[in-house]
C-alpha atoms as a PDB file:
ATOM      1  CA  UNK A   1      54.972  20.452  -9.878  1.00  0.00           C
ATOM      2  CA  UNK A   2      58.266  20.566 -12.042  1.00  0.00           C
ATOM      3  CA  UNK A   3      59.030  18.134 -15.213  1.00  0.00           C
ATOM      4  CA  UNK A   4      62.255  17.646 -16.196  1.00  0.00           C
ATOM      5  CA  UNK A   5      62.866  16.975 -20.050  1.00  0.00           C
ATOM      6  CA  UNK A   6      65.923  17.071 -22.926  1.00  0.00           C
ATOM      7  CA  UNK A   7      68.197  14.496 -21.750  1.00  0.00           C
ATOM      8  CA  UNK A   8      69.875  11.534 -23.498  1.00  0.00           C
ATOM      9  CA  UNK A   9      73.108  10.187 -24.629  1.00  0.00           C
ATOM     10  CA  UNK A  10      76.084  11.974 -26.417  1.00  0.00           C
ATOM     11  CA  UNK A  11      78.988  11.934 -27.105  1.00  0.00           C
ATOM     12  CA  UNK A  12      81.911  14.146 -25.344  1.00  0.00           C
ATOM     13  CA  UNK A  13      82.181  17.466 -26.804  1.00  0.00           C
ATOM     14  CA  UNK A  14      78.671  17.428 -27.397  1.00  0.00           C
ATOM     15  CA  UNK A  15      75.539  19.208 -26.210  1.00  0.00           C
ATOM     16  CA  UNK A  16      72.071  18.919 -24.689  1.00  0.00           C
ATOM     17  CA  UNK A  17      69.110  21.288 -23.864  1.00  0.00           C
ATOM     18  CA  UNK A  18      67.415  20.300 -20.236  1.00  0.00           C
ATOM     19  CA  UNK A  19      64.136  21.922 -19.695  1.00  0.00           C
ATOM     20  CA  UNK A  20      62.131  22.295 -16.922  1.00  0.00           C
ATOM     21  CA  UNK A  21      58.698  23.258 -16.774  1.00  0.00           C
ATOM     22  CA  UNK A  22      56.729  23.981 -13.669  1.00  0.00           C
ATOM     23  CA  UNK A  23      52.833  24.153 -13.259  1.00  0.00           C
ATOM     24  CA  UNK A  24      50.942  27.067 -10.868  1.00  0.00           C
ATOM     25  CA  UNK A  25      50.808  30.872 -11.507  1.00  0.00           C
ATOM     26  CA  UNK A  26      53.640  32.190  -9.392  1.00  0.00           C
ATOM     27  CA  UNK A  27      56.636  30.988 -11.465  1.00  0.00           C
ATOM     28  CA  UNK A  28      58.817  34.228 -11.330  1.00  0.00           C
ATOM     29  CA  UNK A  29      58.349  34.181  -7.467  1.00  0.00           C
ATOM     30  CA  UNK A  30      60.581  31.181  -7.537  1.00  0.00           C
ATOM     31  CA  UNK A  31      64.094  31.169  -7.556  1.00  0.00           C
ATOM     32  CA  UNK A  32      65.202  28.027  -9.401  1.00  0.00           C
ATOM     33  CA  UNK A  33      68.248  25.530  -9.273  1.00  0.00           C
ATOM     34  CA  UNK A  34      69.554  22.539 -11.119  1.00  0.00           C
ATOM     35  CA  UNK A  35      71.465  19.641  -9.538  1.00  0.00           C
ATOM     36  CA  UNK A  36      72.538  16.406 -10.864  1.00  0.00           C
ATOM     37  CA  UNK A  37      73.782  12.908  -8.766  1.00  0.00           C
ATOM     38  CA  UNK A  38      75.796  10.618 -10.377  1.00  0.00           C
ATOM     39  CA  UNK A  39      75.578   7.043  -9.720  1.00  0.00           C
ATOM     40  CA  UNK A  40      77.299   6.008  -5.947  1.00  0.00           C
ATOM     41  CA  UNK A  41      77.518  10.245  -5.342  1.00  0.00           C
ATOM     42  CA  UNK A  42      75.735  12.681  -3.769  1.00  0.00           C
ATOM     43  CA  UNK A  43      73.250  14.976  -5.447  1.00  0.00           C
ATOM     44  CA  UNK A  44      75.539  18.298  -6.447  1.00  0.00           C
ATOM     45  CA  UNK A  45      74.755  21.752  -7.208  1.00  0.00           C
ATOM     46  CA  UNK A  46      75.195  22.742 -11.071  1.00  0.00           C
ATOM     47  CA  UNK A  47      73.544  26.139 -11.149  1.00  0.00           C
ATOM     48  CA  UNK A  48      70.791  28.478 -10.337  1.00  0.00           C
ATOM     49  CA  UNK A  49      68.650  31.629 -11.703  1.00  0.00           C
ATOM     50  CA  UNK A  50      66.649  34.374  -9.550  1.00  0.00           C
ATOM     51  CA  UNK A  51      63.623  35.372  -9.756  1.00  0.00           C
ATOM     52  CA  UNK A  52      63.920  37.910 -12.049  1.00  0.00           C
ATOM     53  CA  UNK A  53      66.650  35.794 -14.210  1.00  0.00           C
ATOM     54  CA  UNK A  54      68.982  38.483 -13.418  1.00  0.00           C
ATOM     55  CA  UNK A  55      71.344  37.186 -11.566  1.00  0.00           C
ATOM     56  CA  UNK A  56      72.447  33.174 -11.708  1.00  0.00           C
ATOM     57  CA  UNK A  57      75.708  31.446 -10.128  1.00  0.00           C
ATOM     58  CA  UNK A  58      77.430  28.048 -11.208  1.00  0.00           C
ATOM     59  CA  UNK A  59      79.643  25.390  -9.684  1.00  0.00           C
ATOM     60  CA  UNK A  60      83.097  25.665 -10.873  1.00  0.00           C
ATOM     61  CA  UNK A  61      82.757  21.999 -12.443  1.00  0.00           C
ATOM     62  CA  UNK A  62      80.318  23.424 -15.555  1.00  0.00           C
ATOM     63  CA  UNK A  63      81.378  26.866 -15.540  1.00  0.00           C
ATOM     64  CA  UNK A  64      82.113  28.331 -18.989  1.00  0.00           C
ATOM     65  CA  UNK A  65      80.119  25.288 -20.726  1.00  0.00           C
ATOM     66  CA  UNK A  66      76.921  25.257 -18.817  1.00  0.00           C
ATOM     67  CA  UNK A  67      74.068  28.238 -19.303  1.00  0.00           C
ATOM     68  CA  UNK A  68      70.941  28.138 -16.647  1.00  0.00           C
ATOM     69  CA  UNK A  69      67.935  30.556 -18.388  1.00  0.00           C
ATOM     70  CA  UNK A  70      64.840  31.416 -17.519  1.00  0.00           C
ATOM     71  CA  UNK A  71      61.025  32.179 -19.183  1.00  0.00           C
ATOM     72  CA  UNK A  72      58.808  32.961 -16.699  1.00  0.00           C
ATOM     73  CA  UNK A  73      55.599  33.629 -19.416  1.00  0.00           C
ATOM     74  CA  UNK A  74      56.494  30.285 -20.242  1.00  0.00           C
ATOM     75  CA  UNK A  75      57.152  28.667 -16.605  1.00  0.00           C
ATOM     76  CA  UNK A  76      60.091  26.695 -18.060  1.00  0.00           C
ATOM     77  CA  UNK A  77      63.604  26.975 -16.703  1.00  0.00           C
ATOM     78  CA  UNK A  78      66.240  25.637 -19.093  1.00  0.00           C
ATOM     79  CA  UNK A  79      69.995  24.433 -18.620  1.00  0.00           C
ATOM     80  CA  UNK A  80      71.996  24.470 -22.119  1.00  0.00           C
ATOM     81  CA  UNK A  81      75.330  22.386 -21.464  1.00  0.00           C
ATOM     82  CA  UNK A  82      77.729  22.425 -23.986  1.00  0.00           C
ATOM     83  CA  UNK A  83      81.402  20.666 -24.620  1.00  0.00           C
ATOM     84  CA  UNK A  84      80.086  17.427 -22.263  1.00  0.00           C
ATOM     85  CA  UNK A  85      82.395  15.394 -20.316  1.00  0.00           C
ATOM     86  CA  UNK A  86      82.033  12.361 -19.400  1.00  0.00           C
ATOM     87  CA  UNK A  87      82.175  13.446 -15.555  1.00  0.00           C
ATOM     88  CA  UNK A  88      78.883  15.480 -16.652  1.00  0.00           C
ATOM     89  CA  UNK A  89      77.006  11.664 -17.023  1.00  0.00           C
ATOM     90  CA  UNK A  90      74.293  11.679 -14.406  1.00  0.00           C
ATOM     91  CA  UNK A  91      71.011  12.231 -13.453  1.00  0.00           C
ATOM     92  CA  UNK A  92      70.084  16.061 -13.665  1.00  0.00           C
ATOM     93  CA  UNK A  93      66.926  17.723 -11.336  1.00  0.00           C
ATOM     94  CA  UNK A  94      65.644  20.984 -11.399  1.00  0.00           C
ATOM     95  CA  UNK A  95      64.640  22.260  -8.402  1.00  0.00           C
ATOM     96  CA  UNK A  96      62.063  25.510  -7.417  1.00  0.00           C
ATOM     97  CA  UNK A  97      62.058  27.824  -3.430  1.00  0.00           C
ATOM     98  CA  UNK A  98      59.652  30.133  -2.761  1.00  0.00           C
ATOM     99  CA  UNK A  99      61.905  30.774   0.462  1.00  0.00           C
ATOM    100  CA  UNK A 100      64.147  33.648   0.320  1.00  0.00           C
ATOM    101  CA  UNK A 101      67.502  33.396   1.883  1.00  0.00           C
ATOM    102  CA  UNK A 102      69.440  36.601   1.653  1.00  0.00           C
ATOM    103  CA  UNK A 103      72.681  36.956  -0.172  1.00  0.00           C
ATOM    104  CA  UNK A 104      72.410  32.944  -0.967  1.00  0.00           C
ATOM    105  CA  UNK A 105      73.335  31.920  -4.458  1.00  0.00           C
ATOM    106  CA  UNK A 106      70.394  28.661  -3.658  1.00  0.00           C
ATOM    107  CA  UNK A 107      73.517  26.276  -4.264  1.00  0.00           C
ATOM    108  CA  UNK A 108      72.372  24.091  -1.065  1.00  0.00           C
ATOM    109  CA  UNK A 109      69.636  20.955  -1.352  1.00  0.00           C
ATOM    110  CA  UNK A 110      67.546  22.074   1.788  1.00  0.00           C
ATOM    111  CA  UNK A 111      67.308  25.718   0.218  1.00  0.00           C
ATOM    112  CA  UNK A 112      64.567  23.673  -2.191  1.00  0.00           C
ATOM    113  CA  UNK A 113      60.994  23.041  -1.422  1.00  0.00           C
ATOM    114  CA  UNK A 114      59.973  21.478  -4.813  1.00  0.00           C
ATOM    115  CA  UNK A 115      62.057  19.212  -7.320  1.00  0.00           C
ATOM    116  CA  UNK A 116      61.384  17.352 -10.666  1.00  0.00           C
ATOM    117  CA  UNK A 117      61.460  14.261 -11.339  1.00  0.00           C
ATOM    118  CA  UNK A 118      65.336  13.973 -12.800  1.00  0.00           C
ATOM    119  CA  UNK A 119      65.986  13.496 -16.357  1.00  0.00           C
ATOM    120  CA  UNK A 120      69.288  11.412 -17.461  1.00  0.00           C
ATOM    121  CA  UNK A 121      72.437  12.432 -19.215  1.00  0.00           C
ATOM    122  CA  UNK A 122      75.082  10.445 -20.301  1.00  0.00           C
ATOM    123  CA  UNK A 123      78.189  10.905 -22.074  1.00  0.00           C
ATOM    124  CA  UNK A 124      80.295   8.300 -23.855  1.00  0.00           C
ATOM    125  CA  UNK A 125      84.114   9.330 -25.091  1.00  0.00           C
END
């Protein structure tokens, strides 16, 4: 089970901590993602972390601003985003596979056996 926390309103420039913290014992066998629909869109890929929290890949949208993280003695995946947009407003999920998929980056929905519950972002200019 994964709940999604941190999110609220701010204003462009700003920032916001997302956290994401997942029940069980096997947390580091999990490679974890965040995605985030906006209102009348798709759900989108915004970034993911492997196992070890090693390695982690972004979409070029949040790249440079956005920081996925890991703790796995804490079962808690985070997503720091910094200098908002206004494009960034939407509803942001975190997302956990226990499937392994070589030489993916996890950027794809049906990579993803288990998501949270979304938490909300918006940001006002």
């Amino acid at each position: 089970q994964l709940q999604a926390s941190g999110g609220g309103s701010v204003q462009a420039g700003g920032s916001l901590r997302l956290s994401c913290a997942a029940s069980g014992r096997t947390f580091s066998s999990y490679a974890l993602g965040w995605f985030r629909q906006a209102p009348g869109k798709e759900r989108e890929f915004v970034a993911s972390i492997s196992r070890s929290g090693g390695g982690t890949y972004y979409a070029d949208s949040v790249k440079g601003r956005f920081t996925i993280s890991r703790d796995n003695a804490k079962n808690t995946v985070y997503l720091q985003m910094n200098s908002l947009k206004p494009e960034d407003t939407a509803v942001y999920y975190c997302a956990a596979s226990n499937q392994y998929y070589f030489g993916s980056y996890y950027t794809q929905l049906r990579e993803y056996e288990y998501w949270g519950q979304g938490t909300l972002v918006t940001v006002s200019s």
